[in-house]
N, C-alpha and C. Protein backbone atom coordinates (compact mmCIF):
# COMPACT_ATOMS: atom_id res chain seq x y z
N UNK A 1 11.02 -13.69 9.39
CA UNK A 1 11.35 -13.54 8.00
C UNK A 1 10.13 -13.06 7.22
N UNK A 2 10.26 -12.02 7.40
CA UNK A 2 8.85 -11.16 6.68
C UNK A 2 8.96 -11.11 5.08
N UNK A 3 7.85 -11.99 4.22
CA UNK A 3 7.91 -11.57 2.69
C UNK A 3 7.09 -10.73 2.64
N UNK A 4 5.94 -10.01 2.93
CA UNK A 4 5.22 -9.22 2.66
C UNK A 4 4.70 -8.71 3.46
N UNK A 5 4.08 -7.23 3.09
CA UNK A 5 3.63 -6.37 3.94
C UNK A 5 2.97 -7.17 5.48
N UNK A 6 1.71 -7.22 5.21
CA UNK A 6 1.00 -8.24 5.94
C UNK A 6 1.73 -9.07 6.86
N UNK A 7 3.08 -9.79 6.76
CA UNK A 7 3.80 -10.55 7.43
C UNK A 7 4.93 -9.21 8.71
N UNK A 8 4.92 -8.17 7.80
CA UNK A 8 6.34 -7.19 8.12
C UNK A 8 4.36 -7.07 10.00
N UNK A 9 3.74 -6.58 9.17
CA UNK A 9 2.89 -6.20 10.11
C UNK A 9 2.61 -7.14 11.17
N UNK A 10 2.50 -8.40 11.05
CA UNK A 10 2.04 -9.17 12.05
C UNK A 10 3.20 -9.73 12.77
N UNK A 11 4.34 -9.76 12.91
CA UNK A 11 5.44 -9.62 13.35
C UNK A 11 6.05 -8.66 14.02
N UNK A 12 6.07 -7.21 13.56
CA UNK A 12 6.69 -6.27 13.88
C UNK A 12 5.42 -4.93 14.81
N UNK A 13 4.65 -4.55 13.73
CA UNK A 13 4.17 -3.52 13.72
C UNK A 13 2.88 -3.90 15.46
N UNK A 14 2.34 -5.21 14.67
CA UNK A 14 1.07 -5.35 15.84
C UNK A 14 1.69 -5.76 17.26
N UNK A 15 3.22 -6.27 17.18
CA UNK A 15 3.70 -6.03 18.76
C UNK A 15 4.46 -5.18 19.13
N UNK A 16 4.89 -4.31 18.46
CA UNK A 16 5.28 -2.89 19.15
C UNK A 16 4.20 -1.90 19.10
N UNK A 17 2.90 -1.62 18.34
CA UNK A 17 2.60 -0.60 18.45
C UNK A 17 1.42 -0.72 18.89
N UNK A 18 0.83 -2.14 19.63
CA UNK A 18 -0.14 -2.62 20.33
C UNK A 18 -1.25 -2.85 19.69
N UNK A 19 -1.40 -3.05 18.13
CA UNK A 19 -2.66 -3.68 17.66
C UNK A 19 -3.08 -5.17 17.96
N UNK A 20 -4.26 -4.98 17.68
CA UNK A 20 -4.94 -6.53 18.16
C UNK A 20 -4.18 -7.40 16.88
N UNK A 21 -4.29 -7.08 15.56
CA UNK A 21 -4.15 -7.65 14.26
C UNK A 21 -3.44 -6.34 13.29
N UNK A 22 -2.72 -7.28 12.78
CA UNK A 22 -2.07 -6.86 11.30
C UNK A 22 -3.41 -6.43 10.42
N UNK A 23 -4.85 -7.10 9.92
CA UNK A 23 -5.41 -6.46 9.49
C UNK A 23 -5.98 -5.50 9.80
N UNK A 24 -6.12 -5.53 11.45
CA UNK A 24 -6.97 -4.18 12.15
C UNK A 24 -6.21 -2.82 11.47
N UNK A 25 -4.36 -3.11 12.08
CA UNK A 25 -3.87 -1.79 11.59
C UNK A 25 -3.73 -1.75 10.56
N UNK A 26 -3.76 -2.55 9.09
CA UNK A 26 -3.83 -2.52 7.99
C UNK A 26 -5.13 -1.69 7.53
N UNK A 27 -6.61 -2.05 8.15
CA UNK A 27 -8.00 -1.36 7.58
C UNK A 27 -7.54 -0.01 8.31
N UNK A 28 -7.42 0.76 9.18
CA UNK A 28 -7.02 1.94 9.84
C UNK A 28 -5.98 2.37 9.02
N UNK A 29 -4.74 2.51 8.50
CA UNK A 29 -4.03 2.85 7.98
C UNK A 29 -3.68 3.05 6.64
N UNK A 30 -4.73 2.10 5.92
CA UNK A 30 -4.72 2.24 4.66
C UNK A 30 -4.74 3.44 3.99
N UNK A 31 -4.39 3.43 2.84
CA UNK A 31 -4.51 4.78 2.34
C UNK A 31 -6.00 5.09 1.47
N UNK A 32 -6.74 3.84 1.32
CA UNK A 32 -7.72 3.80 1.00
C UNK A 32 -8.85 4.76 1.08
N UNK A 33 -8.88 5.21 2.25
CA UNK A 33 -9.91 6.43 2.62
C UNK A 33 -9.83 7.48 1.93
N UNK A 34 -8.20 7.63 1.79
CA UNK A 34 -8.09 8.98 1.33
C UNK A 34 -7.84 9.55 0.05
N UNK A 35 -7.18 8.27 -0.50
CA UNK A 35 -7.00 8.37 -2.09
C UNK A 35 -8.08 8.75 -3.04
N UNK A 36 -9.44 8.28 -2.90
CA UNK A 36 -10.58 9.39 -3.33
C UNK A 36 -10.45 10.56 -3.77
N UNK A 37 -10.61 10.77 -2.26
CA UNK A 37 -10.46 12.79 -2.06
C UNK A 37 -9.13 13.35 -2.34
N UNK A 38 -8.53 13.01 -3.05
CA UNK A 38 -7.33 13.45 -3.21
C UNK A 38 -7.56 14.30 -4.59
N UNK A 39 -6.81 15.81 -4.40
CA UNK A 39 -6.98 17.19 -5.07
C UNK A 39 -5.93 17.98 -5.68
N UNK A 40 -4.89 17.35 -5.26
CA UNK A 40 -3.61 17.51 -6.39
C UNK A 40 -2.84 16.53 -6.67
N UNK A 41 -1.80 16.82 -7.92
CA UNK A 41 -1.12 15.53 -8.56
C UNK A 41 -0.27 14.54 -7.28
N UNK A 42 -0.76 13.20 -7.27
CA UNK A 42 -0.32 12.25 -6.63
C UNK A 42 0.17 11.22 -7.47
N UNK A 43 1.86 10.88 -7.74
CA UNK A 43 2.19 10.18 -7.97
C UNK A 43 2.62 8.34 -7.17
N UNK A 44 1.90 7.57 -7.71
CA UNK A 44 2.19 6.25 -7.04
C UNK A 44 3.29 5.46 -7.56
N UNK A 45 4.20 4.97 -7.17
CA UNK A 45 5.20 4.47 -7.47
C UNK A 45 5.64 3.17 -7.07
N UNK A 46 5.38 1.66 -7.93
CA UNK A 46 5.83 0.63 -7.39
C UNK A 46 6.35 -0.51 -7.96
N UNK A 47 7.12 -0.96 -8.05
CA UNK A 47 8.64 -2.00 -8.83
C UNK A 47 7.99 -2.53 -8.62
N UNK A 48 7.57 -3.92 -10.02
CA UNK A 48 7.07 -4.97 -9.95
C UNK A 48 7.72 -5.88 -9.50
N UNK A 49 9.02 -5.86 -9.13
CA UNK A 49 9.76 -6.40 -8.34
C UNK A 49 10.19 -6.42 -6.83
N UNK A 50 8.95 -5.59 -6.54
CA UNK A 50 8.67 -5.32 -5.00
C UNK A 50 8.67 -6.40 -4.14
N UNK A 51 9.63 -7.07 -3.12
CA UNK A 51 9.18 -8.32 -2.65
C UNK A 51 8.13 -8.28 -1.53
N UNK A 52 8.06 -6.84 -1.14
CA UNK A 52 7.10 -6.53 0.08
C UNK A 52 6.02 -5.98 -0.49
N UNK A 53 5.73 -5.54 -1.49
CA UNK A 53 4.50 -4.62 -1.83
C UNK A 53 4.54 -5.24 -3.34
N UNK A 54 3.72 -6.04 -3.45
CA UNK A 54 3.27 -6.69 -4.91
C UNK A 54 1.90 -5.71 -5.08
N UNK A 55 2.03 -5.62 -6.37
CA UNK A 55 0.73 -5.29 -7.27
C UNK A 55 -0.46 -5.44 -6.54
N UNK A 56 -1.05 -6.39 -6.05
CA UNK A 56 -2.31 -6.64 -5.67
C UNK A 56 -2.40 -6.24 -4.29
N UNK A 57 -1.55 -5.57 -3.95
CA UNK A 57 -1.02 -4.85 -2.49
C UNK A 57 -1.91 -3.43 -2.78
N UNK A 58 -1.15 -3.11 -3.63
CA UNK A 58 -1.91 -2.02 -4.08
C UNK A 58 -3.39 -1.58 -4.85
N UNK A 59 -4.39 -2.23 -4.66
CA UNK A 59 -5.68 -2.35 -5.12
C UNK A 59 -6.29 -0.99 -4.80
N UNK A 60 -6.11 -0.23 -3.58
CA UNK A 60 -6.71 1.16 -3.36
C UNK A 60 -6.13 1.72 -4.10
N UNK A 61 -4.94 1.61 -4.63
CA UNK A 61 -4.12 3.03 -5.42
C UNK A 61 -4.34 2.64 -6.59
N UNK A 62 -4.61 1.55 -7.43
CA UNK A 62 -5.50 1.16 -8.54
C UNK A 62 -6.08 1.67 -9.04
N UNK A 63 -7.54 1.18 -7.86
CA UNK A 63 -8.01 1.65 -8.17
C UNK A 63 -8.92 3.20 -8.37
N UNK A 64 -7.84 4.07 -7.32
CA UNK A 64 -8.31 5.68 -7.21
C UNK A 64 -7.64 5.79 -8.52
N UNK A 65 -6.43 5.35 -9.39
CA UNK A 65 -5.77 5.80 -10.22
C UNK A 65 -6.62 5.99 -11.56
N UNK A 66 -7.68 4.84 -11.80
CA UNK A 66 -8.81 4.78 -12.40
C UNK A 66 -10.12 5.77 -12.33
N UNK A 67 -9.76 5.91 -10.83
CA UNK A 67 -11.20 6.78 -10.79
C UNK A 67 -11.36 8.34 -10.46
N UNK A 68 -10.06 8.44 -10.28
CA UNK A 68 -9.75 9.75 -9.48
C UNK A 68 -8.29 10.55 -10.79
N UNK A 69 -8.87 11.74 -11.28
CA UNK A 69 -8.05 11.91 -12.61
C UNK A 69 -6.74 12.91 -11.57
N UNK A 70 -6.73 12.65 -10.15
CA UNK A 70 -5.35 13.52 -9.78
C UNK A 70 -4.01 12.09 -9.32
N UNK A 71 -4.69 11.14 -9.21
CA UNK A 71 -4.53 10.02 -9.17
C UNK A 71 -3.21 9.19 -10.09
N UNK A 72 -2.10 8.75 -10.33
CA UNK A 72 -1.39 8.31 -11.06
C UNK A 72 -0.67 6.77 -10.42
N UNK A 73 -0.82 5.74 -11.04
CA UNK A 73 -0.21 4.89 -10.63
C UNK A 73 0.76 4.17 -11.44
N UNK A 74 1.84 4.55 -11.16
CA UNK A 74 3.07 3.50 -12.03
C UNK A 74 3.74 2.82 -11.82
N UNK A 75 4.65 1.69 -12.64
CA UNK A 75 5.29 0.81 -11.83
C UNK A 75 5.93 0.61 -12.72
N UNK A 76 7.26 0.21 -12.69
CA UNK A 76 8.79 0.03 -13.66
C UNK A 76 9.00 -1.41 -13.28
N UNK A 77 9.77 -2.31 -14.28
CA UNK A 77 9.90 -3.76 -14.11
C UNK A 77 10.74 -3.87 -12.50
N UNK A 78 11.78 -3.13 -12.69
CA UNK A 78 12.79 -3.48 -11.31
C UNK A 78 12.99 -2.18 -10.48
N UNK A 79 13.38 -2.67 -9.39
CA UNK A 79 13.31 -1.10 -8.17
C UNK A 79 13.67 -1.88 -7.00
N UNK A 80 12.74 -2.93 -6.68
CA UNK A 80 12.84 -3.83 -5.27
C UNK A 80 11.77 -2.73 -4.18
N UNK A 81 12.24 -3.38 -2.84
CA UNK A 81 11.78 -2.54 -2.56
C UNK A 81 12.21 -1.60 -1.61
């Protein structure tokens, strides 16, 4: 019964796709690296009503949204996920 990302991963993802850890493939996969360098309009999109991807899920897309002017991060009260 996966509530969040992190859980969907350490359940699902790290025994089918052979990671050691949910955070291993979490730091590798993030989008973190790349959101920086990012060079045309990128819209981020996420329902605060996300039960798998809460707000603080999203801290890389944050904060590129802040720092990076191709960068956009929004979020609408309801969507799910």
């Amino acid at each position: 019964n996966a509530k969040t990302i992190l859980d969907f991963d350490r359940e699902f993802t790290v025994k089918l796709c052979g990671w050691r850890t949910a955070e291993e493939y979490q730091e590798v996969a993030s989008a973190s690296t790349v959101l920086p360098a990012v060079r045309v309009p990128l819209l981020c999109l996420n329902a605060l009503d996300d039960s798998m991807v809460d707000l603080t899920s999203l801290s890389h897309a944050t904060f590129a949204a802040r720092h990076n002017e191709w960068v956009v991060l929004m979020t609408t009260p309801t969507g799910g996920h």
